[in-house]
C-alpha atoms as a PDB file:
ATOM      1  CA  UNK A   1     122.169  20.280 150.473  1.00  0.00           C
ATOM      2  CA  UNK A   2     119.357  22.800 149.486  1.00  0.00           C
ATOM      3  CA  UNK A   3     118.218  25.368 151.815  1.00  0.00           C
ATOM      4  CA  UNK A   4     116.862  28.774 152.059  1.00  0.00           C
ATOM      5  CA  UNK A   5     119.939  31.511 152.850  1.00  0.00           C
ATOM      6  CA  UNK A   6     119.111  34.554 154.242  1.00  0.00           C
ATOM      7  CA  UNK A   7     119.466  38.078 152.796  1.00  0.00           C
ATOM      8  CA  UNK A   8     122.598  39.691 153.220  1.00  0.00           C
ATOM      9  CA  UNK A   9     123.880  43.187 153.318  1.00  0.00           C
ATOM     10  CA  UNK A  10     126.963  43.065 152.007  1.00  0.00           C
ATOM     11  CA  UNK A  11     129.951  45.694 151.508  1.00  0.00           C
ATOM     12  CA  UNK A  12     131.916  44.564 148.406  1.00  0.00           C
ATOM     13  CA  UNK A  13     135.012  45.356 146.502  1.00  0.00           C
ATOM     14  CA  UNK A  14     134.841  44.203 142.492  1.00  0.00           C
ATOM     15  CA  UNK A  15     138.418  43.046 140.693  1.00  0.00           C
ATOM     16  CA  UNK A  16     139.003  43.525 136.700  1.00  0.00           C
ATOM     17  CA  UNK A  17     140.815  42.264 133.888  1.00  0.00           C
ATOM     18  CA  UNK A  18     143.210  39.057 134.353  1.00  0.00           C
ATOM     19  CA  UNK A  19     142.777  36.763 137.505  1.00  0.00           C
ATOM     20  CA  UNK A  20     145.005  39.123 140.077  1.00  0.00           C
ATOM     21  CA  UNK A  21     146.261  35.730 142.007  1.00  0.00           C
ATOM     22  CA  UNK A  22     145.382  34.965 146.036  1.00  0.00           C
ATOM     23  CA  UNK A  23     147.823  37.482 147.312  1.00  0.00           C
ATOM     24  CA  UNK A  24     145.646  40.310 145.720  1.00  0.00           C
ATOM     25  CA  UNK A  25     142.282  39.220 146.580  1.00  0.00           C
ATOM     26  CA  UNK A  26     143.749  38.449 150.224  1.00  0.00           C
ATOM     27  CA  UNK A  27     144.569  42.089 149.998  1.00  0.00           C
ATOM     28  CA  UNK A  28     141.180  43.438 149.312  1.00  0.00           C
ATOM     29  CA  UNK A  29     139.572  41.738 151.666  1.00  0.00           C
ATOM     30  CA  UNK A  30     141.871  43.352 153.804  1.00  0.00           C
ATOM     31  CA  UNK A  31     141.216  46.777 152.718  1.00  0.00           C
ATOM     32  CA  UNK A  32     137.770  46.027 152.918  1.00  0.00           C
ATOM     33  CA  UNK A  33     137.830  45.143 156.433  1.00  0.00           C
ATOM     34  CA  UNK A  34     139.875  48.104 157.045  1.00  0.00           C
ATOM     35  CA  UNK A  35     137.100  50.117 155.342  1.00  0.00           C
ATOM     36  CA  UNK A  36     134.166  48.322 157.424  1.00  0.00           C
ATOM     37  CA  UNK A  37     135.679  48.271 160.771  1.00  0.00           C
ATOM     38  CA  UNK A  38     136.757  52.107 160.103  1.00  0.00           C
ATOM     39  CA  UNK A  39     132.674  52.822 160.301  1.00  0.00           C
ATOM     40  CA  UNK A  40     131.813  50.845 163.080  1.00  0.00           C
ATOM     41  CA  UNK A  41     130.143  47.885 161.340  1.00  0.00           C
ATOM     42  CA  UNK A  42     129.756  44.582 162.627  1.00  0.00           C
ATOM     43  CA  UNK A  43     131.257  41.878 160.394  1.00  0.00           C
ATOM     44  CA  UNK A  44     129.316  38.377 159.863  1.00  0.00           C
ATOM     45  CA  UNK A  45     129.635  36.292 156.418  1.00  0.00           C
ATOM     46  CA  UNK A  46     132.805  36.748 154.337  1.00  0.00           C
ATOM     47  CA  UNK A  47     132.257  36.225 150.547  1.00  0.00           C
ATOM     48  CA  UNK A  48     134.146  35.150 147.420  1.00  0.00           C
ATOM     49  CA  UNK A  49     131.821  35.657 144.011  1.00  0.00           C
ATOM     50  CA  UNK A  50     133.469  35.292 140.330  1.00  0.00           C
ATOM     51  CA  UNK A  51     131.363  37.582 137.893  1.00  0.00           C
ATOM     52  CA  UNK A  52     132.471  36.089 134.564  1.00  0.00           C
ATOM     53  CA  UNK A  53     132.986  32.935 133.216  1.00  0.00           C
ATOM     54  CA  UNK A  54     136.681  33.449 132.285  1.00  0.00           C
ATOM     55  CA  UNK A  55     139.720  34.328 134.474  1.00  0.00           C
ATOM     56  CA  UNK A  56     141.400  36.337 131.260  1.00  0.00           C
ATOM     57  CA  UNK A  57     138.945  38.991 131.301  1.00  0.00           C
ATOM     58  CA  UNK A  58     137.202  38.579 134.669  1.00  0.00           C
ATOM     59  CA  UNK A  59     135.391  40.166 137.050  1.00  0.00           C
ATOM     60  CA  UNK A  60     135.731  38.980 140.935  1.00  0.00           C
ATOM     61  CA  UNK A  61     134.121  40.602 143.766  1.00  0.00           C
ATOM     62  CA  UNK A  62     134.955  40.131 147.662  1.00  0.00           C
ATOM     63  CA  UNK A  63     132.044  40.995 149.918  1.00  0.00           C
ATOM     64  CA  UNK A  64     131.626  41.123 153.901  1.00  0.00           C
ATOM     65  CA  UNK A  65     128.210  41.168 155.294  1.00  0.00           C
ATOM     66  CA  UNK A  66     127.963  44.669 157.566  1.00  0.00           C
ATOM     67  CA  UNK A  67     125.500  44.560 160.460  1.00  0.00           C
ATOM     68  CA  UNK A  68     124.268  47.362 162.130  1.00  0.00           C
ATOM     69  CA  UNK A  69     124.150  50.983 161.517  1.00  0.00           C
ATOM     70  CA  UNK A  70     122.137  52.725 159.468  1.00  0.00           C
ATOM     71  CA  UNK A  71     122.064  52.618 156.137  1.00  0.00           C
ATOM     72  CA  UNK A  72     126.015  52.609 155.205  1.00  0.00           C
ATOM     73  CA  UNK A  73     126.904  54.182 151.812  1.00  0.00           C
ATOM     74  CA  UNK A  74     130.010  52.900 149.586  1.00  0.00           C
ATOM     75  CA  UNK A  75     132.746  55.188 148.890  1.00  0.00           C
ATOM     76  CA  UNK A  76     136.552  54.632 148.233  1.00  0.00           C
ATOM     77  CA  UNK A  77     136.075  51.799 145.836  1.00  0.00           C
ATOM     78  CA  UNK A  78     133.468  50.036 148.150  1.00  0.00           C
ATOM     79  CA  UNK A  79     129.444  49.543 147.576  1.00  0.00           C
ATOM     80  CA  UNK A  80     126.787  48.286 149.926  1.00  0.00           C
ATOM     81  CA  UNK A  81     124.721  45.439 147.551  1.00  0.00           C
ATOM     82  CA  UNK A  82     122.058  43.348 149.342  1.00  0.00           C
ATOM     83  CA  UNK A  83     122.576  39.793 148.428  1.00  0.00           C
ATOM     84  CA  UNK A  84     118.568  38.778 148.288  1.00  0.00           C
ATOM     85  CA  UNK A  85     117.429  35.721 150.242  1.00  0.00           C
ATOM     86  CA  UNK A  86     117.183  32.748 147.891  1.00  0.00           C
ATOM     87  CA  UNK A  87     117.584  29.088 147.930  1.00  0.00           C
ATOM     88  CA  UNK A  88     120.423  27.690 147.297  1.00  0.00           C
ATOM     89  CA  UNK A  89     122.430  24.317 147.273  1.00  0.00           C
ATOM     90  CA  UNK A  90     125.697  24.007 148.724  1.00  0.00           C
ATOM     91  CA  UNK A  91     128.595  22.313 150.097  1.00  0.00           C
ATOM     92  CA  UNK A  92     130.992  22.717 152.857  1.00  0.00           C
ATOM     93  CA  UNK A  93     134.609  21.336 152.421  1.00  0.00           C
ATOM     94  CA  UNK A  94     138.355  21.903 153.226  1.00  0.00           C
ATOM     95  CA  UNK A  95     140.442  23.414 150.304  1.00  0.00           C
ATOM     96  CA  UNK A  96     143.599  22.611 151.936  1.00  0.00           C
ATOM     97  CA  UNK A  97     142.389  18.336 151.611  1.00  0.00           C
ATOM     98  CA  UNK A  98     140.186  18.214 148.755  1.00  0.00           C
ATOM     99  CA  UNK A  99     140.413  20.169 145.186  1.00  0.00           C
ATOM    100  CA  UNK A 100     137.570  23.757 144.630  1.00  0.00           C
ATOM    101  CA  UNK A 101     137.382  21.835 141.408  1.00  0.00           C
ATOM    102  CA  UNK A 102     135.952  18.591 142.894  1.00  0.00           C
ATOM    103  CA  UNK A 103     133.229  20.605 144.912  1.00  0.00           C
ATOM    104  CA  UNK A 104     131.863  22.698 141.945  1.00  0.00           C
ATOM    105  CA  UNK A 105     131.958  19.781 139.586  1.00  0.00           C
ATOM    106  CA  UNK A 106     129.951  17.820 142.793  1.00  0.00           C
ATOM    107  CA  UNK A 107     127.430  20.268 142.032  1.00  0.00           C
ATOM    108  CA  UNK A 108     127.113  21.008 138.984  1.00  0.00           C
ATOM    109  CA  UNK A 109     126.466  17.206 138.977  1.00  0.00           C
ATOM    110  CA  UNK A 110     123.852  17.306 141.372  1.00  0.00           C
ATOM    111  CA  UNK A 111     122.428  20.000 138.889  1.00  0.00           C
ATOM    112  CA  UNK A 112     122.865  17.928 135.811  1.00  0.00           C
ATOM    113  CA  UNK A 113     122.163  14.276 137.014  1.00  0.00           C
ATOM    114  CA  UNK A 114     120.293  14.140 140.080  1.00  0.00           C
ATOM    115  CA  UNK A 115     117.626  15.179 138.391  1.00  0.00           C
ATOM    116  CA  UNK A 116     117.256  18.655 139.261  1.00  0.00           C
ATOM    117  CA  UNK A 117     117.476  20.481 135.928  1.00  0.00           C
ATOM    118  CA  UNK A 118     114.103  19.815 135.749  1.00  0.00           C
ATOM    119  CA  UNK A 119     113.240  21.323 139.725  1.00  0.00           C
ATOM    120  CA  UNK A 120     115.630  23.974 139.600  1.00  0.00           C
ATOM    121  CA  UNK A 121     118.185  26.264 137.821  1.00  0.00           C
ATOM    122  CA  UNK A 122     120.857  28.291 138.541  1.00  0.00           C
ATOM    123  CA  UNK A 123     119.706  31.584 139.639  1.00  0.00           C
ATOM    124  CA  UNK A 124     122.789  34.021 139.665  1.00  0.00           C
ATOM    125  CA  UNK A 125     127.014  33.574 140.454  1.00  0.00           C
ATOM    126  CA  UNK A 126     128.327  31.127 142.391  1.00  0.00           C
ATOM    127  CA  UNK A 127     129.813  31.888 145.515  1.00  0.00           C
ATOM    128  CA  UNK A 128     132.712  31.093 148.087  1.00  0.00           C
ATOM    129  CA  UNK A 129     131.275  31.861 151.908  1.00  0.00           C
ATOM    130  CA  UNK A 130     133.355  31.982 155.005  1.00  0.00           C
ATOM    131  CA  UNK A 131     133.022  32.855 158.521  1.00  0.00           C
ATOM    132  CA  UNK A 132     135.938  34.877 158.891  1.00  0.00           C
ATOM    133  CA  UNK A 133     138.855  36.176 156.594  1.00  0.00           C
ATOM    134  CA  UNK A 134     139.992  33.006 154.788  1.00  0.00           C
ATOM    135  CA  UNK A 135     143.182  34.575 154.339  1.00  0.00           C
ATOM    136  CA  UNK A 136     144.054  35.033 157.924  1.00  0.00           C
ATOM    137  CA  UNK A 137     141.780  32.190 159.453  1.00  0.00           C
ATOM    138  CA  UNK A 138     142.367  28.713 159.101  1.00  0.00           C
ATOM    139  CA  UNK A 139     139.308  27.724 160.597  1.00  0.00           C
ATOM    140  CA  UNK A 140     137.483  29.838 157.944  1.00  0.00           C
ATOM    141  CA  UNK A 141     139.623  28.409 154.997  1.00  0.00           C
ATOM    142  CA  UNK A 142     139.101  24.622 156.971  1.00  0.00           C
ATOM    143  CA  UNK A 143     135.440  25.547 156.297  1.00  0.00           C
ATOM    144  CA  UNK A 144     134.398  26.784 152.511  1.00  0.00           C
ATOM    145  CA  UNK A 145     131.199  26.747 151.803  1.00  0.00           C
ATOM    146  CA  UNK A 146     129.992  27.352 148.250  1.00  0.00           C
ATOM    147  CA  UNK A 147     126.904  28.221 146.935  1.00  0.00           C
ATOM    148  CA  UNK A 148     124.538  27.837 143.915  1.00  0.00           C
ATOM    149  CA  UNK A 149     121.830  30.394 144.361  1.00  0.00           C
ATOM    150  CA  UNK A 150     118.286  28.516 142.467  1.00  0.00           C
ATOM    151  CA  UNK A 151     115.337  29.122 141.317  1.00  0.00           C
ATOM    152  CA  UNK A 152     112.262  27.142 140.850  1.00  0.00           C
END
């Protein structure tokens, strides 16, 4: 489905070099909670981005949108990025009953055959959205939403 997502401000954590594996990215995200409930922030969206193309020299970043308070700065391996508003098609699916693989390939098929290359195109990194830790919440995992952000 296509639909304008709002901006969010988002604390983030960024992971180098060879995919780390689920057990280290479920530990950032817990560090980064630590580090977000530490200042008082409210916690909304939960985030999963991969910044490269290959997992043997990648670059992943976990993010949770902060609400309220001022103007939070980073610090201790943590920065504050604003994830802009922007449309964006997406899907919402279960990894535990159907394959990640099967929901990007969905739509990057949408993108290639629908016949939306020629209405929109990708407009920055795909990304994993949850309403909770999907680590600890099995609701949140039930629930993975990812995103295409697009452009006109």
């Amino acid at each position: 489905m296509v639909r304008q997502e709002p901006a969010h401000r988002v604390a983030t954590k960024t992971l180098k070099g060879k995919w780390p594996g689920d057990r280290a990215v479920g530990r950032e995200y817990d560090v980064l909670h630590g580090w977000v409930r530490a200042r008082g922030l409210r916690i909304g969206k939960w985030f999963f981005r991969s910044l490269s193309e290959t997992e043997t020299a990648g670059k992943w970043e976990v993010g949770i949108e902060v609400r309220g308070g001022k103007n939070p700065r980073g610090g201790e391996g943590v920065s504050i990025r604003e994830f802009p508003a922007t449309t964006v098609v997406a899907v919402k699916f279960n990894p535990s009953l159907v394959s990640p693989m099967v929901a990007y390939s969905s739509l990057e098929g949408w993108m290639k055959w629908a016949g939306r290359p020629k209405k929109y195109k990708w407009n920055g990194p795909w990304r994993e959205v949850y309403s909770a830790n999907p680590w600890k919440s099995k609701s949140a995992w039930a629930n993975t939403e990812i995103q295409a952000p697009l452009k006109k």
